[in-house]
Protein backbone atom coordinates (compact mmCIF):
# COMPACT_ATOMS: atom_id res chain seq x y z
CA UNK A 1 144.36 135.01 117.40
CA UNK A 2 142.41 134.66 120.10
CA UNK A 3 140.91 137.13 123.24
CA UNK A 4 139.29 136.62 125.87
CA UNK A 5 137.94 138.61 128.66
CA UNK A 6 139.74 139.19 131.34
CA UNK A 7 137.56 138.38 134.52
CA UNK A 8 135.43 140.32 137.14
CA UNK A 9 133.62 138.64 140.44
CA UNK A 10 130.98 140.41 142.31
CA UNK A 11 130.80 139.06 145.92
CA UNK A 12 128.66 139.99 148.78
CA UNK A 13 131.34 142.24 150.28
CA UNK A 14 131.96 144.03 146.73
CA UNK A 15 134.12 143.25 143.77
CA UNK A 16 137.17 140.90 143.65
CA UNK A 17 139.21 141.82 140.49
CA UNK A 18 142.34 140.19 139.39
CA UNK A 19 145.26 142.38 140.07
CA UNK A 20 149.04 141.41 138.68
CA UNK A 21 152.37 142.86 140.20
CA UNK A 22 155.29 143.77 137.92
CA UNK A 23 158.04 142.92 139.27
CA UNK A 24 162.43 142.70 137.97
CA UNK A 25 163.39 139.25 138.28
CA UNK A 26 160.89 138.10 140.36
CA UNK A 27 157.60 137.88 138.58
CA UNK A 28 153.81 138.91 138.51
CA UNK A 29 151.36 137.87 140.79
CA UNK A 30 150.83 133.97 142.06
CA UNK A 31 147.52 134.28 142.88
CA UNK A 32 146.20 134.46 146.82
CA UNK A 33 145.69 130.90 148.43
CA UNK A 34 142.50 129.87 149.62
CA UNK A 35 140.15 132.13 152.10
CA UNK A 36 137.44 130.59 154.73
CA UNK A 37 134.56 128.84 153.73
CA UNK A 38 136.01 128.05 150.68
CA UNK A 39 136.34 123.95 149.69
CA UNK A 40 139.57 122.63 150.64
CA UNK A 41 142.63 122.51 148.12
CA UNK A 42 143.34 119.43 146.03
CA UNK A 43 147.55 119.23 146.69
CA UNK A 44 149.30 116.76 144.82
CA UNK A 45 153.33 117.00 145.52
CA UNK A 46 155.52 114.74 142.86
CA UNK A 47 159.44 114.51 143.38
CA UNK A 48 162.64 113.69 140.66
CA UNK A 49 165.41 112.57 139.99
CA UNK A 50 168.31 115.48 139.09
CA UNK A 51 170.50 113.39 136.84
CA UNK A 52 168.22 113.28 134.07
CA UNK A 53 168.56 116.83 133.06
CA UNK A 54 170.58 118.00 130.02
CA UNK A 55 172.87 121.14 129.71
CA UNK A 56 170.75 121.32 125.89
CA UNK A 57 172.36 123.89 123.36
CA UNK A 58 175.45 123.87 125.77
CA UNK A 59 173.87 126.11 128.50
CA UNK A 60 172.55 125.53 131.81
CA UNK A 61 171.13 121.79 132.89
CA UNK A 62 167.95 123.13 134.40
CA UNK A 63 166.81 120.08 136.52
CA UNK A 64 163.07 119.83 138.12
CA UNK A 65 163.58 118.04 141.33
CA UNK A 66 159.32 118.46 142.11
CA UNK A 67 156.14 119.64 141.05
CA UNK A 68 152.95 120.35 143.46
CA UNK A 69 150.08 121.00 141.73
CA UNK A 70 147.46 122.61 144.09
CA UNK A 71 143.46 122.56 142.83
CA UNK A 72 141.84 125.98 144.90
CA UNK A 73 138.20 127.82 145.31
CA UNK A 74 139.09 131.83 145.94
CA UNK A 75 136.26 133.76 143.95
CA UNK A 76 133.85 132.25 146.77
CA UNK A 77 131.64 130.00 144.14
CA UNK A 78 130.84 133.48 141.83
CA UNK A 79 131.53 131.57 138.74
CA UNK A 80 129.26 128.18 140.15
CA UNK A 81 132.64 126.64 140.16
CA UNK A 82 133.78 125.22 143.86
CA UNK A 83 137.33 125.26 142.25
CA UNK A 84 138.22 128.19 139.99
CA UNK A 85 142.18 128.31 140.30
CA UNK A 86 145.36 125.91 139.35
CA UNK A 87 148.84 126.87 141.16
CA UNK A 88 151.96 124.39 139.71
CA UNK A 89 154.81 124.82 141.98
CA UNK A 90 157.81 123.72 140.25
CA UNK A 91 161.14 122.98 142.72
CA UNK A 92 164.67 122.75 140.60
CA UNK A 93 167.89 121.47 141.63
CA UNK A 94 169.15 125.09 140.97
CA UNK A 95 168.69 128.25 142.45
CA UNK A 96 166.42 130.07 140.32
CA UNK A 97 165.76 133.32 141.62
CA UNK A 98 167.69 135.12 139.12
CA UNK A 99 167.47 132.70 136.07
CA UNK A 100 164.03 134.43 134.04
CA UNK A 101 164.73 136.88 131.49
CA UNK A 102 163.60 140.31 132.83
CA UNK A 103 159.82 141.16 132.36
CA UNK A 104 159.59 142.21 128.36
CA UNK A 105 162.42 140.34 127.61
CA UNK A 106 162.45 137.38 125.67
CA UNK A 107 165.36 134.19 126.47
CA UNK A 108 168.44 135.31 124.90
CA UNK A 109 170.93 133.38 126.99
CA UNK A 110 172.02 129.84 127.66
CA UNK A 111 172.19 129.89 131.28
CA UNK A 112 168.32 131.63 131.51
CA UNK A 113 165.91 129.19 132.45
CA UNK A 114 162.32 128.74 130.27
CA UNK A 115 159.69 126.72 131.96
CA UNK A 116 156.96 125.53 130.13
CA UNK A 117 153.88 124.20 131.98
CA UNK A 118 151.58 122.11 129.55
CA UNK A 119 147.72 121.71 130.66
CA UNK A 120 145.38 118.72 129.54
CA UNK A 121 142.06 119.66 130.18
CA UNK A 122 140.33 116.78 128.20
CA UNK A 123 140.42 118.18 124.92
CA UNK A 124 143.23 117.22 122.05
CA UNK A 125 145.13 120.03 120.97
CA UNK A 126 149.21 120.71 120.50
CA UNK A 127 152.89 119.39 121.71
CA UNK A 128 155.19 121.49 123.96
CA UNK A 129 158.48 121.00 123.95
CA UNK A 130 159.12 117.34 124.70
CA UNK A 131 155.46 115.74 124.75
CA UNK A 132 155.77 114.71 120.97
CA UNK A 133 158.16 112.17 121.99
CA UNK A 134 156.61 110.54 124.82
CA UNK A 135 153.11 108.49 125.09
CA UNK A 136 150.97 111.08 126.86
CA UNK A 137 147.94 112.76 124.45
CA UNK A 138 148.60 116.17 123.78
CA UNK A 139 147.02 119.63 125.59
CA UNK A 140 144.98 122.06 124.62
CA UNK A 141 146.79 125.13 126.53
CA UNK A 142 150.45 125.65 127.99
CA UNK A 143 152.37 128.29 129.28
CA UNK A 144 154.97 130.18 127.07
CA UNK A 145 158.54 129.36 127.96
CA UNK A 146 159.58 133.11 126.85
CA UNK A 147 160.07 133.07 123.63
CA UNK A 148 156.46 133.31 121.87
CA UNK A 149 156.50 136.53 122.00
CA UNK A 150 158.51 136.98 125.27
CA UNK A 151 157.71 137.15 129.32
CA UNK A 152 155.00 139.94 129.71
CA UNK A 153 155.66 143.46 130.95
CA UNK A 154 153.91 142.48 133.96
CA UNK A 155 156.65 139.54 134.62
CA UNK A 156 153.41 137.15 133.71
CA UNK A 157 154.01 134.71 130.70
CA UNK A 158 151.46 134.12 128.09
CA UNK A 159 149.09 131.44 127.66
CA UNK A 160 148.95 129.58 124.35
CA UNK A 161 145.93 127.86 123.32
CA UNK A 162 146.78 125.05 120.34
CA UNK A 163 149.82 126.59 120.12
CA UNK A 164 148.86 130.10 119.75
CA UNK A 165 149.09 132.76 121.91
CA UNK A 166 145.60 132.90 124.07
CA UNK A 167 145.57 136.66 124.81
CA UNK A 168 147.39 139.37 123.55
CA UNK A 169 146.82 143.19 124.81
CA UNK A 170 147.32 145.31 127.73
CA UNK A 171 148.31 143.14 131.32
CA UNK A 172 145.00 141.44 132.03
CA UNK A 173 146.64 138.47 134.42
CA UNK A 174 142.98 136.80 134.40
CA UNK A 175 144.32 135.29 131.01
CA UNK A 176 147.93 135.05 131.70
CA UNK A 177 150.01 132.44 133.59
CA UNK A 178 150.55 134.47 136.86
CA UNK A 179 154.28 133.66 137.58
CA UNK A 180 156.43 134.50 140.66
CA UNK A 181 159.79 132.97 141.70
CA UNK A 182 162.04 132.57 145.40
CA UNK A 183 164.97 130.40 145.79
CA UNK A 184 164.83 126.98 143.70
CA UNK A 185 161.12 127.81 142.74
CA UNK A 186 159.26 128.73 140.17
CA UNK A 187 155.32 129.01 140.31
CA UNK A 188 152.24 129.71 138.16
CA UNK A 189 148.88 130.49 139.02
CA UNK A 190 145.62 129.68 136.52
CA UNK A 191 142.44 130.41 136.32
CA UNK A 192 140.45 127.36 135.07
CA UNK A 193 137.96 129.46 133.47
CA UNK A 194 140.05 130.72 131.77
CA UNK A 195 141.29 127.26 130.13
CA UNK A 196 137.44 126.42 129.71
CA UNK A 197 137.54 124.24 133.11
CA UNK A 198 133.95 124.14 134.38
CA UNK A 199 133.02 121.46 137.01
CA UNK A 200 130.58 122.94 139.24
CA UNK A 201 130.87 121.77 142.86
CA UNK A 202 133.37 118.53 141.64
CA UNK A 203 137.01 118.74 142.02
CA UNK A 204 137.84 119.37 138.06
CA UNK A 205 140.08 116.87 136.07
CA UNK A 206 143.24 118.75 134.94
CA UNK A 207 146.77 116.58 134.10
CA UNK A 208 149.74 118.25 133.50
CA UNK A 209 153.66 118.02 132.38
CA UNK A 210 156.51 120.19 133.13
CA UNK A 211 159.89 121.08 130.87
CA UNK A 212 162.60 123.22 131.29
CA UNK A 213 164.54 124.65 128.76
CA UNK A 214 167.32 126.86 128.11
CA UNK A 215 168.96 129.45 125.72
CA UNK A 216 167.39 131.24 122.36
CA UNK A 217 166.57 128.10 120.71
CA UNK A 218 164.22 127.08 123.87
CA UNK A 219 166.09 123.48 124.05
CA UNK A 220 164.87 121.60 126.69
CA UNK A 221 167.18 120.37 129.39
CA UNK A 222 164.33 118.45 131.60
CA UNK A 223 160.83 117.14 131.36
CA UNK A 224 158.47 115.87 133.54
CA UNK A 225 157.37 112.99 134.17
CA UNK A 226 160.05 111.92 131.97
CA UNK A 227 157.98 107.99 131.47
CA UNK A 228 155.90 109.67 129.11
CA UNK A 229 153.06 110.17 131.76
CA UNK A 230 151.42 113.50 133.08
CA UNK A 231 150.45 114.94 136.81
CA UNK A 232 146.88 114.70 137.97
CA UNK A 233 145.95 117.11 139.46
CA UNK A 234 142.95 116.56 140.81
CA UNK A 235 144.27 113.22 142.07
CA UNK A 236 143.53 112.76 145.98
């Protein structure tokens, strides 16, 4: 298994650490949006269809309706990189707010909602959820849907790397998927350095897909895109 270090920034005005939030319901921390002089945010905003989602396993047809994927600079260059964070904003047809298993608690019921957000970086690695089926290459890293081991204590999810859980240990959300949720949303927050994204002043090339899934058995009720295709992020 692998561990990495969770991160620390010395800036001019003193140290910026990553700090998470435990929270019921709701989630960890997102992640803080941009701050002056920083380079402006890559947004990219997708939308879906609803009728394409599945009640899998019998339980609850969690439908994506959009994704926005927003590309950010908030360490103020410390690492070299002008972009250091990756937010995915995922919209559903449902309200959400109540749907995650409780921080510590893995998916144990057919109307809770699992959301797995799968990361190509560039590199080859493993399938999430529906990706083996469709004509996109595989990633590298992904969020866990709550079931490998479970959401964090923190309300964070894990990161897998290959398929494997990145980081396991005390909360460190510098190597977690920071995860909060309101309304029909549900949102996570990376740090690229974290998934070995280094691209100096450029805006980095990151793709992504996005599934939903359901119950014990982490059946997937929606994916997107659903041709097969992935999200770039970094796409203007």
């Amino acid at each position: 298994m692998k561990r990495f270090l969770w991160f620390v920034y010395v800036v001019a005005a003193g140290v910026v650490s990553f700090a998470g939030c435990s929270g019921g319901g709701g989630g960890g921390g997102g992640g803080g949006m941009p701050t002056p002089g920083e380079p402006p945010p890559v947004v990219v905003s997708t939308t879906f269809p609803s009728d394409l989602a599945t009640a899998a396993g019998g339980g609850t047809a969690w439908a994506i309706t959009g994704v926005k994927t927003t590309l950010y600079g908030q360490f103020h260059r410390a690492s070299g990189n002008a972009y250091d964070t990756l937010r995915v904003d995922v919209t559903f047809a449902q309200n959400v707010a109540n749907a995650l298993p409780s921080p510590g608690a893995s998916l144990e019921l057919p109307t809770q909602l699992g959301m797995t957000v799968q990361i190509n970086t560039g590199s080859a690695g493993y399938y999430e959820t529906c990706s083996q089926s469709s004509s996109n290459a595989p990633s590298a890293y992904a969020s866990d849907e709550g079931n490998n081991p479970s959401r964090l204590s923190d309300g964070n999810y894990s990161i897998l790397y290959d398929g494997q859980v990145l980081y396991s240990g005390p909360p460190q959300p510098g190597s977690e998927a920071q995860t909060s949720v309101s309304g029909n949303m549900v949102s996570q927050t990376f740090f690229l350095e974290t998934l070995g994204v280094a691209a100096g002043s450029a805006v980095p090339s990151v793709k992504i897909d996005v599934s939903a899934v359901n119950g014990t058995h982490a059946e997937a009720t929606d994916c997107v895109p659903a041709d097969g295709s992935q999200i770039s992020a970094n796409a203007s």
